[in-house]
C-alpha atoms as a PDB file:
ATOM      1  CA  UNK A   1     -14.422  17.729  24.676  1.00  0.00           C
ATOM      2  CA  UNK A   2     -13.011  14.077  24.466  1.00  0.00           C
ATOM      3  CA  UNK A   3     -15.929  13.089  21.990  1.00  0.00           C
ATOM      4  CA  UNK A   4     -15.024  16.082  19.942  1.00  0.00           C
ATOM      5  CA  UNK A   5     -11.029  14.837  20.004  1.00  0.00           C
ATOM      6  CA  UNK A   6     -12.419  11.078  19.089  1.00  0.00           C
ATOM      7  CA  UNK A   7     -14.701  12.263  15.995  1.00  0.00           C
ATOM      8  CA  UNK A   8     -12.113  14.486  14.784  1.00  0.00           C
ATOM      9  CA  UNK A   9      -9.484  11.383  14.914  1.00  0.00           C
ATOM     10  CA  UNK A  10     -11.587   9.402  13.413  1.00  0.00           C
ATOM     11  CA  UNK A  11     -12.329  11.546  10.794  1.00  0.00           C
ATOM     12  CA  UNK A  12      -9.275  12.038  10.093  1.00  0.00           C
ATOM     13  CA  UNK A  13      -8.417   8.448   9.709  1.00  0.00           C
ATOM     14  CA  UNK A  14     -11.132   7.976   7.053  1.00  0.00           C
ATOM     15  CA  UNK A  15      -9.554  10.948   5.065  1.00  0.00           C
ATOM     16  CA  UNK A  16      -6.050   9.626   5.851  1.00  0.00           C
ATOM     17  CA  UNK A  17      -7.144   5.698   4.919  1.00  0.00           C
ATOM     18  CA  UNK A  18      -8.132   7.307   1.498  1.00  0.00           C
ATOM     19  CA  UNK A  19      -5.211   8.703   1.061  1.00  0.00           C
ATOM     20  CA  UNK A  20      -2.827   5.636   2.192  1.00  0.00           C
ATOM     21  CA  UNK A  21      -4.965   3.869  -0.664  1.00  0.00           C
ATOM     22  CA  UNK A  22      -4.094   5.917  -3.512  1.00  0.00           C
ATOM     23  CA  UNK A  23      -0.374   6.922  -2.227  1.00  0.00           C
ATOM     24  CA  UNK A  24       1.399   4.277  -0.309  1.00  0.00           C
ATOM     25  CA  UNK A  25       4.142   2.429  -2.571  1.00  0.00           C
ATOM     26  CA  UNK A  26       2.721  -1.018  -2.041  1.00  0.00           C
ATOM     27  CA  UNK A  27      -0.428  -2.596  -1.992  1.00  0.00           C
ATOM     28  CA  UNK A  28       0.354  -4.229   0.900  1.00  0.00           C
ATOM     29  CA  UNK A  29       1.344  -1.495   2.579  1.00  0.00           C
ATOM     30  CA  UNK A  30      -2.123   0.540   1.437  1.00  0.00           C
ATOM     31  CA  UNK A  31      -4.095  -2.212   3.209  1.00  0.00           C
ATOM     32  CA  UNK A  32      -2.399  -1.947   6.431  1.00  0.00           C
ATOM     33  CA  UNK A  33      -2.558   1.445   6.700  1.00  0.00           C
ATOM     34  CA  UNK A  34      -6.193   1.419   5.502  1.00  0.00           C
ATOM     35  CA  UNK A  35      -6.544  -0.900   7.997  1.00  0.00           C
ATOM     36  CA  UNK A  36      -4.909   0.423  11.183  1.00  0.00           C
ATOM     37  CA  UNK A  37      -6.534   4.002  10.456  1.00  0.00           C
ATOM     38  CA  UNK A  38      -9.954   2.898  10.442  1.00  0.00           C
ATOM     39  CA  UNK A  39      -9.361   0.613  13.476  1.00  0.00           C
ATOM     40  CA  UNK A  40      -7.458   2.811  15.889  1.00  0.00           C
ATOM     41  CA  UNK A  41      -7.101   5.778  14.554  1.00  0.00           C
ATOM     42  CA  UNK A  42      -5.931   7.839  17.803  1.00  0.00           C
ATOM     43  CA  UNK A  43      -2.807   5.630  17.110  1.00  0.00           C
ATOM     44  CA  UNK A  44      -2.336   5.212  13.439  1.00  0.00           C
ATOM     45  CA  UNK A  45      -3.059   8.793  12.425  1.00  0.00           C
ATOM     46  CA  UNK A  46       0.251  10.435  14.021  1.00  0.00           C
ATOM     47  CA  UNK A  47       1.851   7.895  13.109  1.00  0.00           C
ATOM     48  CA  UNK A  48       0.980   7.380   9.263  1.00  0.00           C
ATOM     49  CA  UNK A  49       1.578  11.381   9.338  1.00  0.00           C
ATOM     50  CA  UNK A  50       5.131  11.049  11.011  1.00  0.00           C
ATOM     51  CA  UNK A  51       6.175   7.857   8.694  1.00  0.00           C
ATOM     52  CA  UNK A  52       4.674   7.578   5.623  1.00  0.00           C
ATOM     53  CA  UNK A  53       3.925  11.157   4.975  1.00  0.00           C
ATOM     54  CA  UNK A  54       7.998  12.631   5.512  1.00  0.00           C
ATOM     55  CA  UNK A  55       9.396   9.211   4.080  1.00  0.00           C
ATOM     56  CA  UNK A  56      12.729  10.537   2.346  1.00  0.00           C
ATOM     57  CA  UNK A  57      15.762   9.630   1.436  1.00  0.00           C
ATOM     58  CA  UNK A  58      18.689  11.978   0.934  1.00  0.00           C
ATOM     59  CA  UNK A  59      21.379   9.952   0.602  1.00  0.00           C
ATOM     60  CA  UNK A  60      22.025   8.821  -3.157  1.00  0.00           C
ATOM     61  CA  UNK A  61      24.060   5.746  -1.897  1.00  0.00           C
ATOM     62  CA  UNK A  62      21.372   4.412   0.263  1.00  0.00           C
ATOM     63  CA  UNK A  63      18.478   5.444  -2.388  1.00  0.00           C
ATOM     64  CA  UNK A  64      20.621   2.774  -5.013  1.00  0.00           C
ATOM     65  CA  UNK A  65      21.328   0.008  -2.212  1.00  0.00           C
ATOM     66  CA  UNK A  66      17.325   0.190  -1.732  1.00  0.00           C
ATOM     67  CA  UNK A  67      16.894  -0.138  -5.486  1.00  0.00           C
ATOM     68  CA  UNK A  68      19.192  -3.101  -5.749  1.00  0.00           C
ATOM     69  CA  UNK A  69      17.552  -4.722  -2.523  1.00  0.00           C
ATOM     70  CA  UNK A  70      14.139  -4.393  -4.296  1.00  0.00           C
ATOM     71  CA  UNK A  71      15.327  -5.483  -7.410  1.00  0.00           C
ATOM     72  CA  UNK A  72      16.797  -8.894  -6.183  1.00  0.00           C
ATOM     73  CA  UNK A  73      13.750  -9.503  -4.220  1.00  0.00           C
ATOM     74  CA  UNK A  74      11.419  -9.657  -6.890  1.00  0.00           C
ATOM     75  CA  UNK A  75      13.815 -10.979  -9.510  1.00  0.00           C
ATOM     76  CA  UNK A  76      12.373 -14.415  -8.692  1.00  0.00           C
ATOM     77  CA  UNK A  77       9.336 -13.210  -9.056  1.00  0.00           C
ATOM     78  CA  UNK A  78       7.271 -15.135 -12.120  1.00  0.00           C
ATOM     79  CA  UNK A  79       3.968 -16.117 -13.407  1.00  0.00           C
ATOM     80  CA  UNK A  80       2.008 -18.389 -11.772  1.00  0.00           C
ATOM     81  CA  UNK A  81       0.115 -21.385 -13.479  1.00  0.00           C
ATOM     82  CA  UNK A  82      -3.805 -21.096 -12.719  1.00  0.00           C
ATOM     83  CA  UNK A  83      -3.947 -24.565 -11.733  1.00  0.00           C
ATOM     84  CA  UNK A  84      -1.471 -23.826  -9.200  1.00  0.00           C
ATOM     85  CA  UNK A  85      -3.316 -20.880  -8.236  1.00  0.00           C
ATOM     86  CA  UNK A  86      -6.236 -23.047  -7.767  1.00  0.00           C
ATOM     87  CA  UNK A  87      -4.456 -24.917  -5.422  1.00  0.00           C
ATOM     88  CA  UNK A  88      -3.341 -22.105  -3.087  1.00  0.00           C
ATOM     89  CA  UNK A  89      -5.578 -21.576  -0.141  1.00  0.00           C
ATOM     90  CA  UNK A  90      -8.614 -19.281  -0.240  1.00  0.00           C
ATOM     91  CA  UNK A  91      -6.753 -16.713   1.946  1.00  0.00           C
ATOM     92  CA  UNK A  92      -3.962 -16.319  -0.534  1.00  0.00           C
ATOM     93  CA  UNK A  93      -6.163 -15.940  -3.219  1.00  0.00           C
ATOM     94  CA  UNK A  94      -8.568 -13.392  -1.303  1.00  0.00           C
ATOM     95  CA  UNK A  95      -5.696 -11.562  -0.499  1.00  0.00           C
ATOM     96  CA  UNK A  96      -4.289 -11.290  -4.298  1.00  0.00           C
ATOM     97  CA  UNK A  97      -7.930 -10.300  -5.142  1.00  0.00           C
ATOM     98  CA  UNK A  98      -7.793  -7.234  -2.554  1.00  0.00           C
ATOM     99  CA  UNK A  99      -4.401  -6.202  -3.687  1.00  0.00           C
ATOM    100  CA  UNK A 100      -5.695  -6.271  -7.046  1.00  0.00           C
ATOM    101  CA  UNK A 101      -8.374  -4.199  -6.321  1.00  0.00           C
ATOM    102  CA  UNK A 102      -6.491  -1.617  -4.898  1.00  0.00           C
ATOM    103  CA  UNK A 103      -4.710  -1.672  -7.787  1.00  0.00           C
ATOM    104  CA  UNK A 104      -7.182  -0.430  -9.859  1.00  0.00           C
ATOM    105  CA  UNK A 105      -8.061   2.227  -7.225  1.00  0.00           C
ATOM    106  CA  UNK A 106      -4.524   3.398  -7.480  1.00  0.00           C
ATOM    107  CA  UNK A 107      -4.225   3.407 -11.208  1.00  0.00           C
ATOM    108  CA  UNK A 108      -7.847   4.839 -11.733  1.00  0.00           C
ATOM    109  CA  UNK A 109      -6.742   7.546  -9.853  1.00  0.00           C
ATOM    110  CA  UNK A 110      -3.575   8.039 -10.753  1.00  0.00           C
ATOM    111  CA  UNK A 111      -2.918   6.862 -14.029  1.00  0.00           C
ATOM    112  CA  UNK A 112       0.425   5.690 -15.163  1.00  0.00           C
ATOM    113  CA  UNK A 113       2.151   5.113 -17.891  1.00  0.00           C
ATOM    114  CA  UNK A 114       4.402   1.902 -17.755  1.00  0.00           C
ATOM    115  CA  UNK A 115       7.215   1.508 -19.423  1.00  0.00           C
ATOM    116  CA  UNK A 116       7.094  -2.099 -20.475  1.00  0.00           C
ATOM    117  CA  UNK A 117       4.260  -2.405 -23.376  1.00  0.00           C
ATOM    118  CA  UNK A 118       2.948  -5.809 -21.742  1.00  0.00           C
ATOM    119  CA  UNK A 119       1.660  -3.817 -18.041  1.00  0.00           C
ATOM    120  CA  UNK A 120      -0.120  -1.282 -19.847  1.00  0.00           C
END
């Protein structure tokens, strides 16, 4: 019985790593989840179906303070020089290269249309 509970949440954490992948807002955040489910999945599975599955928000007021929070973080945001690039070290690069791929996951399988003509 407690080898049929253990395949079943593993299973499950495959299926739900899949679907953190091609759902979760952020790249970042698809990784972890990816991540935790596959590693402990008796753990992460309740708990990617409790938070990231129900995530809501009802209040209008709080929806546009997130917005504007999100917003001024990545205002700063800008394009980086390749030499600089270069000179970052190999784990920032790996990880742009995995959130890039996921990326392409993501859009693959759920294609978007952006609405600035230079990200499409």
């Amino acid at each position: 019985m407690i080898a049929l509970a253990i395949f079943v949440s593993c299973v499950l954490g495959v299926i739900s790593s899949i679907r953190a992948i091609m759902n979760t807002r952020t790249e970042q955040g698809a990784i972890a989840w990816a991540v935790s489910l596959k590693t402990f999945p008796h753990v992460a599975v309740p708990a990617y179906w409790a938070l990231e599955i129900t995530a809501a928000i009802s209040d209008a007021a709080f929806a546009a303070e997130v917005e504007r929070m999100f917003e001024a973080d990545s205002a700063p945001s800008g394009v980086m020089d390749p030499g600089e690039y270069r000179r970052k070290p190999w784990s920032f690069r790996f990880g742009v290269r995995l959130s890039s791929a996921c990326t392409v996951l993501r859009q693959s399988a759920y294609p978007v249309r952006w609405a600035n003509p230079q990200c499409s």
